[in-house]
C-alpha atoms as a PDB file:
ATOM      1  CA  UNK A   1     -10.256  16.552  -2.200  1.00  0.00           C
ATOM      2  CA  UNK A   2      -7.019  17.624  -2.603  1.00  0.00           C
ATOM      3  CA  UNK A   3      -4.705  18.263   0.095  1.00  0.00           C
ATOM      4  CA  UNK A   4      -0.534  19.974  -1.089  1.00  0.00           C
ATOM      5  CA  UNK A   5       1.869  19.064   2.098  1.00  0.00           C
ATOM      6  CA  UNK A   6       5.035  20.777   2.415  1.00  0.00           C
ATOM      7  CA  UNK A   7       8.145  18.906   3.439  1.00  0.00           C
ATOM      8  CA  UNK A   8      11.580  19.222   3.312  1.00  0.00           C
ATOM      9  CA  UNK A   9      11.888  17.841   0.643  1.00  0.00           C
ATOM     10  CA  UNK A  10       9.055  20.281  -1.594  1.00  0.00           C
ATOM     11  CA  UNK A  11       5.579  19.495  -1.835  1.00  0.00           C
ATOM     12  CA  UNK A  12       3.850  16.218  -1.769  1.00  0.00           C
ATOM     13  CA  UNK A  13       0.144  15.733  -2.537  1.00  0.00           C
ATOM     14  CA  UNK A  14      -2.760  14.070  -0.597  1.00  0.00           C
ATOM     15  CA  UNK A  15      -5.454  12.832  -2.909  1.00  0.00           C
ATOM     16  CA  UNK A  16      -8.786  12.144  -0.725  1.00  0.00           C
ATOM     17  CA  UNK A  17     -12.022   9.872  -1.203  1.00  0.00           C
ATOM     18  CA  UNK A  18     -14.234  10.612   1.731  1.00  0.00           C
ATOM     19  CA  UNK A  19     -16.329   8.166   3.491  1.00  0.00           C
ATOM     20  CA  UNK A  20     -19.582   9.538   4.359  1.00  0.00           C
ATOM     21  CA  UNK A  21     -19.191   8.199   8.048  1.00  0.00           C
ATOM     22  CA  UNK A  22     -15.735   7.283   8.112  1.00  0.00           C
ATOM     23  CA  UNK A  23     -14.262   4.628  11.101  1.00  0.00           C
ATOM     24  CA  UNK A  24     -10.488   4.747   9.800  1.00  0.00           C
ATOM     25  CA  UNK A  25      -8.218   6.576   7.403  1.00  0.00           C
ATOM     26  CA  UNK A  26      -6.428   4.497   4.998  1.00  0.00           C
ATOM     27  CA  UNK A  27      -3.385   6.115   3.645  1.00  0.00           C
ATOM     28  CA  UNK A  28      -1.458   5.004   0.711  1.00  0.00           C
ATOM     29  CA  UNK A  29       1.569   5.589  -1.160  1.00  0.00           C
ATOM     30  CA  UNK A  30       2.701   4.780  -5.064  1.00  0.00           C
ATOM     31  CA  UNK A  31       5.477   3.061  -6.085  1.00  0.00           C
ATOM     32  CA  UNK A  32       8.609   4.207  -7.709  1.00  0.00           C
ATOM     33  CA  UNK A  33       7.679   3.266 -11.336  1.00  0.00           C
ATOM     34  CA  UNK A  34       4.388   4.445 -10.931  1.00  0.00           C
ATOM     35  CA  UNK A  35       1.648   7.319  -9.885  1.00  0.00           C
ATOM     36  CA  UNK A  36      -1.606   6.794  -7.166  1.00  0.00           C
ATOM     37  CA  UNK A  37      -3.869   5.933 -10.162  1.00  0.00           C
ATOM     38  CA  UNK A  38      -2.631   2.402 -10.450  1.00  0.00           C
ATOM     39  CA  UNK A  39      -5.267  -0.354 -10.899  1.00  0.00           C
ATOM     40  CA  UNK A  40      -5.513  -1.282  -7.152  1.00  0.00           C
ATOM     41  CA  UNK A  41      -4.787   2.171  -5.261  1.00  0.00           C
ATOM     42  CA  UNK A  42      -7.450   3.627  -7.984  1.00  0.00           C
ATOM     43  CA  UNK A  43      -9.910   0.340  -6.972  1.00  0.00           C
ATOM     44  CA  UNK A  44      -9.452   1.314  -2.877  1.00  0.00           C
ATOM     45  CA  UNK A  45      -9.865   4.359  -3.661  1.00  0.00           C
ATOM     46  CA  UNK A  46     -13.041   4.393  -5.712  1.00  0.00           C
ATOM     47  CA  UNK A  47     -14.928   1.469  -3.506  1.00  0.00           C
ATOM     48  CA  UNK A  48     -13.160   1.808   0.050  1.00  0.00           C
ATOM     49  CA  UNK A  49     -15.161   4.914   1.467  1.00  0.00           C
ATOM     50  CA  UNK A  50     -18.548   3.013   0.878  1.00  0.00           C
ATOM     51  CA  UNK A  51     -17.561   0.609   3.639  1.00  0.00           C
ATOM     52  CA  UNK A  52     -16.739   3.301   5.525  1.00  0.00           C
ATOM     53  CA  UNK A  53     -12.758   4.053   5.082  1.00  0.00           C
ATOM     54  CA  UNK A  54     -11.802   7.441   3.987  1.00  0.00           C
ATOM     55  CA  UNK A  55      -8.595   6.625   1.752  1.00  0.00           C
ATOM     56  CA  UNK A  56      -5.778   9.757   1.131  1.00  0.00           C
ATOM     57  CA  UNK A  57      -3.353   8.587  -1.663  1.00  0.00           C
ATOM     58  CA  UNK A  58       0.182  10.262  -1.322  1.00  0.00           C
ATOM     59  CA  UNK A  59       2.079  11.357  -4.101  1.00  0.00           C
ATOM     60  CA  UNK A  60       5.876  11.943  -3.009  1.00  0.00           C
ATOM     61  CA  UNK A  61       7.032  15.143  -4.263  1.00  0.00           C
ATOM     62  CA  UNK A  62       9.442  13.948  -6.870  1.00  0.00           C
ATOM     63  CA  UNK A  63       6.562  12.739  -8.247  1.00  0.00           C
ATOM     64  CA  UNK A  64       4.528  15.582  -7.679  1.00  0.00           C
ATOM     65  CA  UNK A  65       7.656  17.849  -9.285  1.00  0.00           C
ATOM     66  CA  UNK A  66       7.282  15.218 -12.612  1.00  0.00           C
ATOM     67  CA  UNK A  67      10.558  13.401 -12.316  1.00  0.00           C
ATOM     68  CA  UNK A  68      10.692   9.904 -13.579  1.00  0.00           C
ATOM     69  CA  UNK A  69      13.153   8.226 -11.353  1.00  0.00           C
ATOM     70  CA  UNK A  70      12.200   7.988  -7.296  1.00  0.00           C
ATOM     71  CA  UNK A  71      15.065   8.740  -4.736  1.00  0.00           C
ATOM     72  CA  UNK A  72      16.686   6.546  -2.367  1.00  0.00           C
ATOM     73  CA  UNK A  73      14.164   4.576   0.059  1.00  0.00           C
ATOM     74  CA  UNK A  74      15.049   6.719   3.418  1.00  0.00           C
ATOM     75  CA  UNK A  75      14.269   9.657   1.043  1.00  0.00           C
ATOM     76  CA  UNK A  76      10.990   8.477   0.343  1.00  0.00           C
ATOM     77  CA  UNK A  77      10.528   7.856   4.240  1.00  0.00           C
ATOM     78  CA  UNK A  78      11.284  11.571   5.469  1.00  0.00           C
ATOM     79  CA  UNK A  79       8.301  12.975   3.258  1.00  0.00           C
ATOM     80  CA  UNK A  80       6.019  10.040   4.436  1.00  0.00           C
ATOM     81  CA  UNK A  81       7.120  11.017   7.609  1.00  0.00           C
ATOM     82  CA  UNK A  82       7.143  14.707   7.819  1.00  0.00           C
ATOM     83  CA  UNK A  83       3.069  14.148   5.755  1.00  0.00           C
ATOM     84  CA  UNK A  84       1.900  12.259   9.222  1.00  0.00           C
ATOM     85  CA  UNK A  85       0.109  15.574  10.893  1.00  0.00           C
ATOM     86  CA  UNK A  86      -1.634  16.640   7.671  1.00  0.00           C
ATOM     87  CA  UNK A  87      -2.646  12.647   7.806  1.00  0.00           C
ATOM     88  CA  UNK A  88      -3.631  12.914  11.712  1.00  0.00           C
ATOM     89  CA  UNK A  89      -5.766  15.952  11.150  1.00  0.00           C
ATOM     90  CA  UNK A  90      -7.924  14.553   8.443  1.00  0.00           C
ATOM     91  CA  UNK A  91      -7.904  11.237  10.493  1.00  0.00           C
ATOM     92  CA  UNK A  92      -9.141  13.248  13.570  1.00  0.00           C
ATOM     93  CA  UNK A  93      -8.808  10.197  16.110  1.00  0.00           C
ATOM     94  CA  UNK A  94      -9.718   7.827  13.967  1.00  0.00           C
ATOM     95  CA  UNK A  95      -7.661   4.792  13.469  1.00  0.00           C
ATOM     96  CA  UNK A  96      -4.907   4.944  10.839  1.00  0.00           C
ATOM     97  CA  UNK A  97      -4.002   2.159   8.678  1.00  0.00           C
ATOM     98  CA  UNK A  98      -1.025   2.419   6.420  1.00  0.00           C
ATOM     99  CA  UNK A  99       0.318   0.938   3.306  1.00  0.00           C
ATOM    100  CA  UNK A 100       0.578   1.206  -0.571  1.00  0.00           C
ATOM    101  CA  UNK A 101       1.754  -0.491  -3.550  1.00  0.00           C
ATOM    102  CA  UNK A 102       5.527  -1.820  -4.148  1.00  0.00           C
ATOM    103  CA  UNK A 103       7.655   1.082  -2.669  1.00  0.00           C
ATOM    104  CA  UNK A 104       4.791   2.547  -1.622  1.00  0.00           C
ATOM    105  CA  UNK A 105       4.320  -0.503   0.866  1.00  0.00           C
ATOM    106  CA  UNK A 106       8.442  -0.269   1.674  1.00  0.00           C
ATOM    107  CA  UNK A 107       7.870   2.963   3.465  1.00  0.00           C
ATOM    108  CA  UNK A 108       4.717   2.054   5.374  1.00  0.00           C
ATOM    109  CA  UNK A 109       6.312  -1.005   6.504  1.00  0.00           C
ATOM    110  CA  UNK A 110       9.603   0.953   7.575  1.00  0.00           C
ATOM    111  CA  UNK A 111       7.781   3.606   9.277  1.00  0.00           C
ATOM    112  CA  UNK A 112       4.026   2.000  10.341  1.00  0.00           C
ATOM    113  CA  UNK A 113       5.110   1.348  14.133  1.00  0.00           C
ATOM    114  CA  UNK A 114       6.776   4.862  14.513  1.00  0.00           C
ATOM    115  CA  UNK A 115       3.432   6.279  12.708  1.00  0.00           C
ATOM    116  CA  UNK A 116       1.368   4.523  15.260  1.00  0.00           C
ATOM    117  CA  UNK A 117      -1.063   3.079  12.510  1.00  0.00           C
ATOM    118  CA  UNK A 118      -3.517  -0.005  13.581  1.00  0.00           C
ATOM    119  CA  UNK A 119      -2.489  -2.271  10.321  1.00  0.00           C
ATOM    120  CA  UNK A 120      -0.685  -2.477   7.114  1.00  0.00           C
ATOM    121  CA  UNK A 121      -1.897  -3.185   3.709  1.00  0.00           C
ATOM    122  CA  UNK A 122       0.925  -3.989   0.908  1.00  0.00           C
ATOM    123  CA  UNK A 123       0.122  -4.152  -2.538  1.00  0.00           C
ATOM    124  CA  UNK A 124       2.825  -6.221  -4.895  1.00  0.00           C
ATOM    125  CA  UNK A 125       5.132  -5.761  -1.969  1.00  0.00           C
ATOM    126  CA  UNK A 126       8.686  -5.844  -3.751  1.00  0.00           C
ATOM    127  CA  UNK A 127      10.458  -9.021  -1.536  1.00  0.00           C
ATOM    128  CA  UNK A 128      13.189  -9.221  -3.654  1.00  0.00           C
ATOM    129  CA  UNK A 129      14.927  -7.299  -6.920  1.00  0.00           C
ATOM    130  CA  UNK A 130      13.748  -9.298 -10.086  1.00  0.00           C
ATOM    131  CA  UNK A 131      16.473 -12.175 -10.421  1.00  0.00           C
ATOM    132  CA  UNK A 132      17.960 -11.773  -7.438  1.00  0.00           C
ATOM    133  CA  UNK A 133      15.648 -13.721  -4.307  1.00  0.00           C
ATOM    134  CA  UNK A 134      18.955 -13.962  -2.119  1.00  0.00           C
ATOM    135  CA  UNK A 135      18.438 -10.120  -1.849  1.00  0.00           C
ATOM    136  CA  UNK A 136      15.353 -10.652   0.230  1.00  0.00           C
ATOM    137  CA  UNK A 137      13.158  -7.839   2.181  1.00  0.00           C
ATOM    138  CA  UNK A 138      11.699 -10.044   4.473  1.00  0.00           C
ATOM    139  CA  UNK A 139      12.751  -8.133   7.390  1.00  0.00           C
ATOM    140  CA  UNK A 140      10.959  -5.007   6.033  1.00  0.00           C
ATOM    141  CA  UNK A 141       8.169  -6.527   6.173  1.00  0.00           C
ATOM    142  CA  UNK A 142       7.930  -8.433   9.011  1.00  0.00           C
ATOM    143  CA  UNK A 143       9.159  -4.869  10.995  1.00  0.00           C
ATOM    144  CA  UNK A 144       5.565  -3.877  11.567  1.00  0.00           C
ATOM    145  CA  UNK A 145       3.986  -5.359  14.648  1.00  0.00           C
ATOM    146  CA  UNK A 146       0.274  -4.322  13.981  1.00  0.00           C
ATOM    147  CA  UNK A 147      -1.273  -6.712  11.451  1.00  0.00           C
ATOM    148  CA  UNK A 148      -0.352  -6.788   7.687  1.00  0.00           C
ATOM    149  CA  UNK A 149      -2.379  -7.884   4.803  1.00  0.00           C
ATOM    150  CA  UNK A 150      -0.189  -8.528   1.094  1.00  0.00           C
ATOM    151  CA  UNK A 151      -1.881  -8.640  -1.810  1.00  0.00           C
ATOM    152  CA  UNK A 152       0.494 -10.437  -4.323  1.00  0.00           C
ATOM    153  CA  UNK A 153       0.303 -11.683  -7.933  1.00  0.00           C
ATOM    154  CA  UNK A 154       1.551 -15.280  -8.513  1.00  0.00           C
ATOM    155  CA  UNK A 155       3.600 -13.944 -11.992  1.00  0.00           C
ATOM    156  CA  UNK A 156       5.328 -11.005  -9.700  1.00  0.00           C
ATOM    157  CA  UNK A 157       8.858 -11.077 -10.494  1.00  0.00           C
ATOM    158  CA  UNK A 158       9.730  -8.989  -7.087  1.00  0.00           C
ATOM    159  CA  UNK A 159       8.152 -12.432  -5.489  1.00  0.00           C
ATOM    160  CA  UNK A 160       4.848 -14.010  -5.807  1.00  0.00           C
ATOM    161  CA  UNK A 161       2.310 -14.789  -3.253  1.00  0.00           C
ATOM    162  CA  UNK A 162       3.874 -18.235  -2.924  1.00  0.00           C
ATOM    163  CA  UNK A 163       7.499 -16.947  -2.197  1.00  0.00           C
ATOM    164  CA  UNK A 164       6.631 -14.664   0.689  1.00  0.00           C
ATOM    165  CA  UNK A 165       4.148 -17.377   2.260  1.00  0.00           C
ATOM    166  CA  UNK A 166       7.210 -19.873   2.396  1.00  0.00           C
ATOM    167  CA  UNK A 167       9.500 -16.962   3.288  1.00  0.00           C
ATOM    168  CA  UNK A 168       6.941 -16.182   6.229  1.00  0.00           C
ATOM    169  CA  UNK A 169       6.592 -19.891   7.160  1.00  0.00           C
ATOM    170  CA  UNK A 170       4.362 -19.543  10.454  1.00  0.00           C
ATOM    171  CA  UNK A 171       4.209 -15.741  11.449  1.00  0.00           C
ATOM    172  CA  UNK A 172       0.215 -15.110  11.888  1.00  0.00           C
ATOM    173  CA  UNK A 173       0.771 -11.306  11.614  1.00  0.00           C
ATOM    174  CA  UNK A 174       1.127 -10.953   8.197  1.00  0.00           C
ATOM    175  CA  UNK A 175      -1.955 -12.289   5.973  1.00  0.00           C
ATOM    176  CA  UNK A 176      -1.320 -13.549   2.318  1.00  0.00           C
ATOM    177  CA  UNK A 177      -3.878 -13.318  -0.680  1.00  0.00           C
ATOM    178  CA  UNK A 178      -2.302 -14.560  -4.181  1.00  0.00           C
ATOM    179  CA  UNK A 179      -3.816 -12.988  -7.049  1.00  0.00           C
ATOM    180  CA  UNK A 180      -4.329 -15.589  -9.861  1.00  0.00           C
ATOM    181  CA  UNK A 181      -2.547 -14.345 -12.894  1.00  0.00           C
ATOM    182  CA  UNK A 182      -1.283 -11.138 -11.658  1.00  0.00           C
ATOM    183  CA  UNK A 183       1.818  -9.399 -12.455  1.00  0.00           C
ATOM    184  CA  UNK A 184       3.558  -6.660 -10.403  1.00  0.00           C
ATOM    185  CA  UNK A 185       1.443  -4.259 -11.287  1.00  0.00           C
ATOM    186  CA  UNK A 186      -1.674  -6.392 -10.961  1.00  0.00           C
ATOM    187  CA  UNK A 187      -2.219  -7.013 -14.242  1.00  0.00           C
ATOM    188  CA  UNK A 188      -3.535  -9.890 -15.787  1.00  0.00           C
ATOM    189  CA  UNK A 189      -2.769 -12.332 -18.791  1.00  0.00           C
ATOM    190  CA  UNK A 190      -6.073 -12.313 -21.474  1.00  0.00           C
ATOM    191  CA  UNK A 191      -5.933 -16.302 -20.168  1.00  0.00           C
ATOM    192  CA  UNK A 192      -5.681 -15.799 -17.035  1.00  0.00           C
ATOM    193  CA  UNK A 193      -9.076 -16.818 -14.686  1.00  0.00           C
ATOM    194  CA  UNK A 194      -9.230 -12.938 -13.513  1.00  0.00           C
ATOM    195  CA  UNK A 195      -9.665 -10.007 -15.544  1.00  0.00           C
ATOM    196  CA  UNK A 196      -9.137  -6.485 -14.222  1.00  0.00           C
ATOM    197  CA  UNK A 197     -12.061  -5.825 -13.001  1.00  0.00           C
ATOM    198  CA  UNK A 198     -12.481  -9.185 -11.158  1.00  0.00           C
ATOM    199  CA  UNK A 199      -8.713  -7.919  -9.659  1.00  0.00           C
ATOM    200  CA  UNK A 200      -9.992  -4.796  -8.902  1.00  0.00           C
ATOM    201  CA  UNK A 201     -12.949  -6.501  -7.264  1.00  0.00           C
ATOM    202  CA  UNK A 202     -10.894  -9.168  -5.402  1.00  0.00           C
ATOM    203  CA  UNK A 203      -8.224  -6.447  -3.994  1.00  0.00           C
ATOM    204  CA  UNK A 204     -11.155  -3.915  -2.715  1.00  0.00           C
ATOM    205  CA  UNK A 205     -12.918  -7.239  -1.360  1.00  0.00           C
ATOM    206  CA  UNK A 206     -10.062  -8.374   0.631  1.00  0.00           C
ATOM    207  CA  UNK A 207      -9.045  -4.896   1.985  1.00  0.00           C
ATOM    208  CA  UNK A 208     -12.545  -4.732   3.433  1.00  0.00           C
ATOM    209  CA  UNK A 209     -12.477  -7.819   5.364  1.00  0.00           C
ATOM    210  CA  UNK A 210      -9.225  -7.069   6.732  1.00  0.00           C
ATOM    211  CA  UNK A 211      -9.932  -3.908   7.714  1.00  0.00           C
ATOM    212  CA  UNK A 212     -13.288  -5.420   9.586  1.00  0.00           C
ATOM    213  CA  UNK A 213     -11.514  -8.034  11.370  1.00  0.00           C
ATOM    214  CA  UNK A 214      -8.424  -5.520  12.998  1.00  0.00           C
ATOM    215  CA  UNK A 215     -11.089  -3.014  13.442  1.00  0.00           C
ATOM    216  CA  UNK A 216     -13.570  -4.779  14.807  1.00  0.00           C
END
């Protein structure tokens, strides 16, 4: 299902997979070098609304207007925000649990507490500019206070799995999972021990029993 969303800024797009008996809404935005059909927002997608999450991928509406390059970050956040009641109706009092992939997981982090969503999910959640880990985002990500789940390759050159667990130190709210051989955009050496399918697997896997436990 598709749903087109106005905003201020012109029109974004909602991209639905229905669970048949859905207990939460998972909503999920792309990042800024890439669309909603990425390897692990097309894996929630595809497997989430057999466990019973209906998942609505956003599409920000530069990229729905086919530009290449995304705006500034509190740009991306008005359209997120202003999208929240076509989100709310298709939730329909159902929990909502935000988050996306790289940028995508910026703005849900920025904006989850004002959304009033029930948990986070990041996917390659940028920490730091490539180079540059004095730059750090830490703070964006620790700004949620619902619980957060990052899924992060250990060859991510925004920061691996390993730099934001030592960056966290002990702060329980915000779960970890490395993904062995992954890059930033989850993708995989022909060495490495996973191949995309067993990334795919371990992503839609690990969304599911996060989802179960903050749910539960």
């Amino acid at each position: 299902m598709i749903i087109d969303v106005p905003t201020s800024l012109g029109p974004g797009r909602l991209t639905v997979s229905t669970a048949a008996d859905p207990r939460a809404v998972v909503w999920l935005g792309h990042g800024a070098g890439g669309g909603i059909d990425a390897l692990d927002l097309a894996a929630l997608a595809e497997q989430l609304p057999a466990h019973g999450f209906t998942v609505a991928r956003y599409e920000q509406p530069w990229r729905v207007a086919g530009k290449k390059i995304a705006p500034r970050p509190a740009t991306l956040d008005v359209a997120w925000r202003e999208t929240l009641p076509a989100v709310a109706d298709l939730a329909n009092g159902l929990p909502l649990v935000v988050g996306g992939r790289s940028a995508g997981a910026r703005v849900a982090c920025r904006t989850a507490d004002d959304l009033g969503a029930a948990a986070a999910v990041c996917l390659a959640f940028p920490l730091h500019p490539p180079g540059k880990p004095e730059a750090t985002r830490l703070p964006e990500l620790l700004a949620p206070s619902i619980p957060t789940l990052v899924l992060q390759g250990d060859r991510d050159t925004f920061g691996t799995a390993g730099d934001i667990s030592r960056e966290l130190g002990d702060r329980a709210s915000v779960r970890v999972i490395a993904i062995a051989g992954a890059d930033h955009s989850m993708k995989v050496l022909a060495s490495s021990p996973l191949k995309a399918r067993d990334v795919a697997a371990l992503v839609t896997a690990s969304v599911v029993e996060f989802l179960d436990d903050v749910l539960a």
